[in-house]
PDB file of N, CA and C in Angstrom:
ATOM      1  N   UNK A   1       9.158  15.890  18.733  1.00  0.00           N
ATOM      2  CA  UNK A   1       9.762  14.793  17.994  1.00  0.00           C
ATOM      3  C   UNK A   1       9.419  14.931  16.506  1.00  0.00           C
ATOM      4  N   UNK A   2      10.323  14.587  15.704  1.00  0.00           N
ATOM      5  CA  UNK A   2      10.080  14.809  14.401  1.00  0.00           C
ATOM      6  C   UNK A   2       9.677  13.744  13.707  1.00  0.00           C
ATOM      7  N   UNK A   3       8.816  13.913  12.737  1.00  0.00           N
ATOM      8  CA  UNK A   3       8.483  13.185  11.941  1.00  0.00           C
ATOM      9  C   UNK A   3       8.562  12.299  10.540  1.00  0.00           C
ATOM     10  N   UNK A   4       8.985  11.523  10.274  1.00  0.00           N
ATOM     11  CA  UNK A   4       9.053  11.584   8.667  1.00  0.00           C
ATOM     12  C   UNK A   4       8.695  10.707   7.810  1.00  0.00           C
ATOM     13  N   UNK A   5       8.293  11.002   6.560  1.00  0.00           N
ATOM     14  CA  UNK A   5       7.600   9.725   5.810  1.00  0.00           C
ATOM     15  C   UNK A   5       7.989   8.049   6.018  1.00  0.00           C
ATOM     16  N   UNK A   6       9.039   8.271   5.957  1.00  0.00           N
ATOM     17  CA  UNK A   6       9.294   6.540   6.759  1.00  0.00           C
ATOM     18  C   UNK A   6       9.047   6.203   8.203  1.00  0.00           C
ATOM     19  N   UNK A   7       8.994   6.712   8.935  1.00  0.00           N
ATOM     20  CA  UNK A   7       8.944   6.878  10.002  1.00  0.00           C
ATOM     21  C   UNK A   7       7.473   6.412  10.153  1.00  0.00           C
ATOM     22  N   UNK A   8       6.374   7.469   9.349  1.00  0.00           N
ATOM     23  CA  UNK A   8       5.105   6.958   8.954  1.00  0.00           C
ATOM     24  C   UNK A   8       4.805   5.307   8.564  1.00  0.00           C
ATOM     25  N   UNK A   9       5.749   5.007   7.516  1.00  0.00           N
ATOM     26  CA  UNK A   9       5.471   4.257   7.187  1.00  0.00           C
ATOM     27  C   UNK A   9       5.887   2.357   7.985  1.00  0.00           C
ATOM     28  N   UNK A  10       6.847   3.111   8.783  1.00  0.00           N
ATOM     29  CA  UNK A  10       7.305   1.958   9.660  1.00  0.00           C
ATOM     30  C   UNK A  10       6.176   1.952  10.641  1.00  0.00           C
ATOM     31  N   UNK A  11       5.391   2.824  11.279  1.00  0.00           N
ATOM     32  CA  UNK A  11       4.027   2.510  11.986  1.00  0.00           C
ATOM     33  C   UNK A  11       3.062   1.840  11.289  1.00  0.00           C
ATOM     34  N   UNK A  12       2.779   1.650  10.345  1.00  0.00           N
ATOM     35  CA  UNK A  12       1.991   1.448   9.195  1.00  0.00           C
ATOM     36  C   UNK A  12       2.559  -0.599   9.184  1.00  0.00           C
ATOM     37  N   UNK A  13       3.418  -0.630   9.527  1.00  0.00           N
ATOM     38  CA  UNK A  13       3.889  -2.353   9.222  1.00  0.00           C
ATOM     39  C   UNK A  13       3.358  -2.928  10.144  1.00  0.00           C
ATOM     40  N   UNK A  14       2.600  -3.947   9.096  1.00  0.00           N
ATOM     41  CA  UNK A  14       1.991  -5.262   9.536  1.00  0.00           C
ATOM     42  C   UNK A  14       0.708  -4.888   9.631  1.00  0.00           C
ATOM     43  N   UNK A  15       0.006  -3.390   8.970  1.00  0.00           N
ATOM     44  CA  UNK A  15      -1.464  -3.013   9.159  1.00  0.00           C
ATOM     45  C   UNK A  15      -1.826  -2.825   8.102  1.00  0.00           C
ATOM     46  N   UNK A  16      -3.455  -2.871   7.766  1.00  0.00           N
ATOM     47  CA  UNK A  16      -3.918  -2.696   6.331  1.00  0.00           C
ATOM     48  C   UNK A  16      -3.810  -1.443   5.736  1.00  0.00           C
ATOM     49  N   UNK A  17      -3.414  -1.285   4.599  1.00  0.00           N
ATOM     50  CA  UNK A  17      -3.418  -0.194   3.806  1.00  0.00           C
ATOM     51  C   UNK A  17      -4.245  -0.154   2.243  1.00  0.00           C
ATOM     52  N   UNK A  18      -4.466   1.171   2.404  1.00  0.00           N
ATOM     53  CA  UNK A  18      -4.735   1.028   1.090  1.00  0.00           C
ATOM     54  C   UNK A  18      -3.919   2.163  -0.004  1.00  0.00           C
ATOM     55  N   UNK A  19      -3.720   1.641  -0.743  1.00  0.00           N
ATOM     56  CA  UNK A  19      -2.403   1.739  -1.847  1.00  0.00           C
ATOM     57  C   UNK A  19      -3.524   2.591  -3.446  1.00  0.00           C
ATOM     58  N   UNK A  20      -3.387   3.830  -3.381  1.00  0.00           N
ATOM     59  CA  UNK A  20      -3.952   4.134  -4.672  1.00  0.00           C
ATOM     60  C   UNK A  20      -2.610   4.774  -5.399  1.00  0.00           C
ATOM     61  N   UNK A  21      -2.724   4.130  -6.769  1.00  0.00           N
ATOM     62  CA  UNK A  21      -2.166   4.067  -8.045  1.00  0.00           C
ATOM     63  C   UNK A  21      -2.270   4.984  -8.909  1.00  0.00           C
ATOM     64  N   UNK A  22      -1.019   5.590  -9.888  1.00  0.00           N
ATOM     65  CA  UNK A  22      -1.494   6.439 -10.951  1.00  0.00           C
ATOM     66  C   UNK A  22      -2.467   5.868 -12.030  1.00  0.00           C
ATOM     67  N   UNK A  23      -2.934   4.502 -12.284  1.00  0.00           N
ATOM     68  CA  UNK A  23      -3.817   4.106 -13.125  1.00  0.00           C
ATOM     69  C   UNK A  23      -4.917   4.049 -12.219  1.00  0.00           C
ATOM     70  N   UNK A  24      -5.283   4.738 -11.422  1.00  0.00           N
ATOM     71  CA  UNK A  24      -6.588   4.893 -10.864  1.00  0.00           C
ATOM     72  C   UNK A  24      -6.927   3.330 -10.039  1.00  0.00           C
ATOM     73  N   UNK A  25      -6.018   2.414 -10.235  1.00  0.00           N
ATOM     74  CA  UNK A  25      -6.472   1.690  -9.379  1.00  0.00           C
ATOM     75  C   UNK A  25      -6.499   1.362  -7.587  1.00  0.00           C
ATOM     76  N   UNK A  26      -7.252   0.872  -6.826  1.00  0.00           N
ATOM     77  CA  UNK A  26      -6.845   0.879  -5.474  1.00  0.00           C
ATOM     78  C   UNK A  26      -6.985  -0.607  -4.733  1.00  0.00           C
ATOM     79  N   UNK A  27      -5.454  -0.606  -4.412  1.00  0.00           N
ATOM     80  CA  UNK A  27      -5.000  -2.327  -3.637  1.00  0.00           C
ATOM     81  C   UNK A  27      -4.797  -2.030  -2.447  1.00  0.00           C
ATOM     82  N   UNK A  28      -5.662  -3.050  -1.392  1.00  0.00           N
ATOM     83  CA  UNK A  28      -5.785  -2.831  -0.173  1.00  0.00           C
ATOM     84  C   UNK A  28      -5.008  -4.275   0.451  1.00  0.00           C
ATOM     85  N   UNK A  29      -4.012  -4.448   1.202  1.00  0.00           N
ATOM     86  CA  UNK A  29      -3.894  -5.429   1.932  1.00  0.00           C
ATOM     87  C   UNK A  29      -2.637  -5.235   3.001  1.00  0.00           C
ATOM     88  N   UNK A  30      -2.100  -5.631   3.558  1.00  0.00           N
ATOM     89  CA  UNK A  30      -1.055  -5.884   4.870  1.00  0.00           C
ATOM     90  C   UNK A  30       0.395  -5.494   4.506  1.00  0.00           C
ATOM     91  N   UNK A  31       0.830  -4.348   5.045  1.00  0.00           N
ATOM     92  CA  UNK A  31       2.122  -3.594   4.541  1.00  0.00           C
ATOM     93  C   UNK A  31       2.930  -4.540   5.343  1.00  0.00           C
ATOM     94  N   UNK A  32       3.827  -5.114   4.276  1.00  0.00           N
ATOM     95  CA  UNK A  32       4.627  -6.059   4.867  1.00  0.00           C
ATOM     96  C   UNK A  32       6.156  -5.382   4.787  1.00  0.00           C
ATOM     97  N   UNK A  33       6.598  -5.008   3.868  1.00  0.00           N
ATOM     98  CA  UNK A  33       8.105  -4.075   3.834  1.00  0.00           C
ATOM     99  C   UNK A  33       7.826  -3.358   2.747  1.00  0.00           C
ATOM    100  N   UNK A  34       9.283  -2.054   2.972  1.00  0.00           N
ATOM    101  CA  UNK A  34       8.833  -1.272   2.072  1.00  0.00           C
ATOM    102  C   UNK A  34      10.185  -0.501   1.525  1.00  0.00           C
ATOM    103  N   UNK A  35      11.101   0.499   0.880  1.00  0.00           N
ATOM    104  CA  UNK A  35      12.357   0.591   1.069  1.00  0.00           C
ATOM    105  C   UNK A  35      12.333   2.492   0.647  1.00  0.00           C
ATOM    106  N   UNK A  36      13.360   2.782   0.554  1.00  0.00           N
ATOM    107  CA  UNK A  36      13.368   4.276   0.440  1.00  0.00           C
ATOM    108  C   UNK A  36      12.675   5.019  -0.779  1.00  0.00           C
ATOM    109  N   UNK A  37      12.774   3.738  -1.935  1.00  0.00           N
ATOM    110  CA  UNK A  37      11.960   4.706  -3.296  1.00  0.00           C
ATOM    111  C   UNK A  37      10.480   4.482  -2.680  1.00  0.00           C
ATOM    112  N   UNK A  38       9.817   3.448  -1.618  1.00  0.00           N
ATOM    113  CA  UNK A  38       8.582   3.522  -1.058  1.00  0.00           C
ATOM    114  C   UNK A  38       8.114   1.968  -2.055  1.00  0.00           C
ATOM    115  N   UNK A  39       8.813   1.427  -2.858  1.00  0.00           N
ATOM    116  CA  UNK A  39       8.285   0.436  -3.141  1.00  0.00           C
ATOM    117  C   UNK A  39       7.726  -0.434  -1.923  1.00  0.00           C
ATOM    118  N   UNK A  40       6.567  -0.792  -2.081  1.00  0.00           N
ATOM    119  CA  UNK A  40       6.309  -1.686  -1.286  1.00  0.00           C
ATOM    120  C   UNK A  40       5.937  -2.926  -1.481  1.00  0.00           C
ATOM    121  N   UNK A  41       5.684  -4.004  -0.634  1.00  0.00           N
ATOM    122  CA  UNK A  41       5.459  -5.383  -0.360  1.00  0.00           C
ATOM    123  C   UNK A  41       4.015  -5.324   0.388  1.00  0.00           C
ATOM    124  N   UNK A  42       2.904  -6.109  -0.305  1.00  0.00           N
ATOM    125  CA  UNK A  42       1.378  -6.037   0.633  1.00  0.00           C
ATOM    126  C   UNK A  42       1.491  -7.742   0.263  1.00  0.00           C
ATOM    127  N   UNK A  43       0.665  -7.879   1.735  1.00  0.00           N
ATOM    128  CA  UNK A  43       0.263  -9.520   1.651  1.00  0.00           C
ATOM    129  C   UNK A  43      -1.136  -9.516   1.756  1.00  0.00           C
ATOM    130  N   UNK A  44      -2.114 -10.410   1.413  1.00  0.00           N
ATOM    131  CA  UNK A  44      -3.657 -10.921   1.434  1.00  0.00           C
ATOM    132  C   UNK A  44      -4.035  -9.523   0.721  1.00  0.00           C
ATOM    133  N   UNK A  45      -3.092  -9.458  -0.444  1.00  0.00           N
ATOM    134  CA  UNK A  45      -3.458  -8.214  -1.205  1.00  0.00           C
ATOM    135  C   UNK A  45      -5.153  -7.991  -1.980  1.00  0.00           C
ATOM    136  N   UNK A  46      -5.841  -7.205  -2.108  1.00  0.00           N
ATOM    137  CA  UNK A  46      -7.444  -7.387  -3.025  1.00  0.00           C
ATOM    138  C   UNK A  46      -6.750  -5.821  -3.787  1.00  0.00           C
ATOM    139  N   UNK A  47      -7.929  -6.114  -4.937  1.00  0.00           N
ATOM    140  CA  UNK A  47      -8.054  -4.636  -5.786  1.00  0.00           C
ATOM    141  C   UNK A  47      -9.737  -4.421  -5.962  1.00  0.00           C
ATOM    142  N   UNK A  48      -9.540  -3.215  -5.371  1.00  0.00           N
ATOM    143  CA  UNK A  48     -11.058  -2.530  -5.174  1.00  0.00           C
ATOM    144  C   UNK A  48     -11.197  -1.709  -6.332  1.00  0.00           C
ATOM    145  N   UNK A  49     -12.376  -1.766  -6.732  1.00  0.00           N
ATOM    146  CA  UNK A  49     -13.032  -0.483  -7.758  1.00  0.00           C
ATOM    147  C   UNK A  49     -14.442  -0.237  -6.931  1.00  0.00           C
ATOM    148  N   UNK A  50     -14.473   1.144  -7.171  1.00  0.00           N
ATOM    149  CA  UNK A  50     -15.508   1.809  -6.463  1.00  0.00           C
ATOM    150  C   UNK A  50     -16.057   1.157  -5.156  1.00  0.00           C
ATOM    151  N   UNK A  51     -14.889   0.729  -4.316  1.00  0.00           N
ATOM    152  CA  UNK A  51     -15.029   0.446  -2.974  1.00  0.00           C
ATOM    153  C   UNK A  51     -15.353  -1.098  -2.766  1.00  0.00           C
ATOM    154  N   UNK A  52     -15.227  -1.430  -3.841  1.00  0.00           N
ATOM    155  CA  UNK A  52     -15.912  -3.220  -4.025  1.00  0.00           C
ATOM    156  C   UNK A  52     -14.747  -3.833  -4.658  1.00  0.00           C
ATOM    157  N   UNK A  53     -14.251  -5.093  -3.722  1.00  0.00           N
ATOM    158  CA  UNK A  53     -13.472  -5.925  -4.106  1.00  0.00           C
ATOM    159  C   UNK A  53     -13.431  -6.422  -5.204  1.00  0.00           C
ATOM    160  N   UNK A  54     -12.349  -6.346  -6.332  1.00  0.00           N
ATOM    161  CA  UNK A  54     -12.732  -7.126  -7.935  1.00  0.00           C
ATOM    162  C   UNK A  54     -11.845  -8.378  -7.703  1.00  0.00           C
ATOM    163  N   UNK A  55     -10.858  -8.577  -6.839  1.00  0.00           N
ATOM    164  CA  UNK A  55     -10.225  -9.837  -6.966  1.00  0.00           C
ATOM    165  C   UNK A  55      -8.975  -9.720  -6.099  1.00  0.00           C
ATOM    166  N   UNK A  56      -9.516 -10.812  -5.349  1.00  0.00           N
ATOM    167  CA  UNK A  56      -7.694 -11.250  -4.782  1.00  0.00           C
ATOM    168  C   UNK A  56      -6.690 -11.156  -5.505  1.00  0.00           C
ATOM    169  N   UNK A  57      -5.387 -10.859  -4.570  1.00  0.00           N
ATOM    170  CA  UNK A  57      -4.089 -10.838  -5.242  1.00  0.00           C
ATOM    171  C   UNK A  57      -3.112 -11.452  -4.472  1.00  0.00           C
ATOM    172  N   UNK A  58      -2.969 -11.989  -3.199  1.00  0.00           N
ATOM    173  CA  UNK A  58      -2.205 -12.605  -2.710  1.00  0.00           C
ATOM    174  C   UNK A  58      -0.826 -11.263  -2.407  1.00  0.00           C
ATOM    175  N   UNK A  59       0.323 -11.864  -2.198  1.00  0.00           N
ATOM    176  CA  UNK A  59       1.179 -11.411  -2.739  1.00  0.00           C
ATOM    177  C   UNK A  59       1.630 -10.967  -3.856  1.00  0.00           C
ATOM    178  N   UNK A  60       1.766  -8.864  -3.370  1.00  0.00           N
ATOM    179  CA  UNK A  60       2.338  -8.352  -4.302  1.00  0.00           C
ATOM    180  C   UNK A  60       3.370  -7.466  -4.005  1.00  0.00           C
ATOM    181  N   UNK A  61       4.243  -7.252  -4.980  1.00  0.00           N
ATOM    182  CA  UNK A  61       5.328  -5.634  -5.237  1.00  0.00           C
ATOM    183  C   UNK A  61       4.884  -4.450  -5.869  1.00  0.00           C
ATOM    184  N   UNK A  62       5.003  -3.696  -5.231  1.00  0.00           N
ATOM    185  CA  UNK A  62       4.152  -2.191  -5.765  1.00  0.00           C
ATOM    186  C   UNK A  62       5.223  -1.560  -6.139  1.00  0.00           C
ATOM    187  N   UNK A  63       5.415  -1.258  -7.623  1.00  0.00           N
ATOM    188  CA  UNK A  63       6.895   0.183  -7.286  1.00  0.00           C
ATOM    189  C   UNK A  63       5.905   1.386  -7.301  1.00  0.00           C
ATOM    190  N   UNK A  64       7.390   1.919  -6.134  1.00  0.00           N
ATOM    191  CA  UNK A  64       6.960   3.870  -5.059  1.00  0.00           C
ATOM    192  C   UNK A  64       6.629   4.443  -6.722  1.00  0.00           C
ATOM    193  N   UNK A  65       7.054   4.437  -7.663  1.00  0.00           N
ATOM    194  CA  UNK A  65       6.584   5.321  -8.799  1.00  0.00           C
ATOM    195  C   UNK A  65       5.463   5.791  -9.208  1.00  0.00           C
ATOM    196  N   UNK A  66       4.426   4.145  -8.942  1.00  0.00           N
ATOM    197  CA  UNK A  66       3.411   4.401  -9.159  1.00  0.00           C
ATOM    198  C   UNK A  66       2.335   4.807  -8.506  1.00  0.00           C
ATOM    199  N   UNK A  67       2.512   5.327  -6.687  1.00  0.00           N
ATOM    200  CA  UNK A  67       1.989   4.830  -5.999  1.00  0.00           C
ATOM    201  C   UNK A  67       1.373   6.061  -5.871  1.00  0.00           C
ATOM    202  N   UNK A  68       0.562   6.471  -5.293  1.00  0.00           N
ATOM    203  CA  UNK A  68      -0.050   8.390  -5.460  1.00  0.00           C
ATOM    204  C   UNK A  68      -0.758   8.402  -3.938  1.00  0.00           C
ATOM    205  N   UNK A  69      -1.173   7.530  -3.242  1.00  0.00           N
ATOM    206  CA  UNK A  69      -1.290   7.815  -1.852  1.00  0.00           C
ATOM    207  C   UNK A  69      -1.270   6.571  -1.285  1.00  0.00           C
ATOM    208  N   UNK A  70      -0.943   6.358   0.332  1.00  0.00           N
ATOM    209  CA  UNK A  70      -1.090   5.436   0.889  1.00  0.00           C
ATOM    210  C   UNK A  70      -1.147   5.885   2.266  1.00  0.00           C
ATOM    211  N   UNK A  71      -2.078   4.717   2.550  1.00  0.00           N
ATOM    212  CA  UNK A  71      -3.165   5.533   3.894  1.00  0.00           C
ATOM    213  C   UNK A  71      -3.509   3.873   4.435  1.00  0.00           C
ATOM    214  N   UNK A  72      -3.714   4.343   6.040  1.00  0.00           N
ATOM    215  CA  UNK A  72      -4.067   3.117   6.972  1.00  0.00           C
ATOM    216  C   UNK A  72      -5.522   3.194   6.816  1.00  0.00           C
ATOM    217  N   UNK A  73      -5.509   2.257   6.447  1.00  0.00           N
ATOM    218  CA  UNK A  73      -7.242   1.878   6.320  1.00  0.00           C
ATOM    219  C   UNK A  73      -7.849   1.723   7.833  1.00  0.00           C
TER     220      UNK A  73
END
């Protein structure tokens, strides 16, 4: 069976992720939707630096542009 990045990423819905950024930052929270450029939607969103929560974010929109990996936590 074949595989493919969406495909990935539709397993990935409704589970935590964490979302690292070309500005080095990393937002971890609940892949809620997502669309072909990979923009995505996270809910009970946080932003971590060096593995330590700096602050809630609630609901956010990520654009796929910026996004440089995303991985099931």
């Amino acid at each position: 069976m074949e595989s493919r990045p969406l495909d990935a990423l539709n397993q990935a819905r409704n589970q935590r992720v964490i979302v690292e950024l070309k500005n080095n930052k990393q937002l971890v929270g609940k892949l809620v939707s997502f669309d072909i450029h990979i923009n995505v939607v996270l809910d009970e969103c946080e932003e971590r630096v060096d593995g330590e929560m700096k602050r809630k974010l609630g609901t956010v929109f990520i654009r796929g542009d910026t996004i440089i990996l995303l991985s099931m936590e």
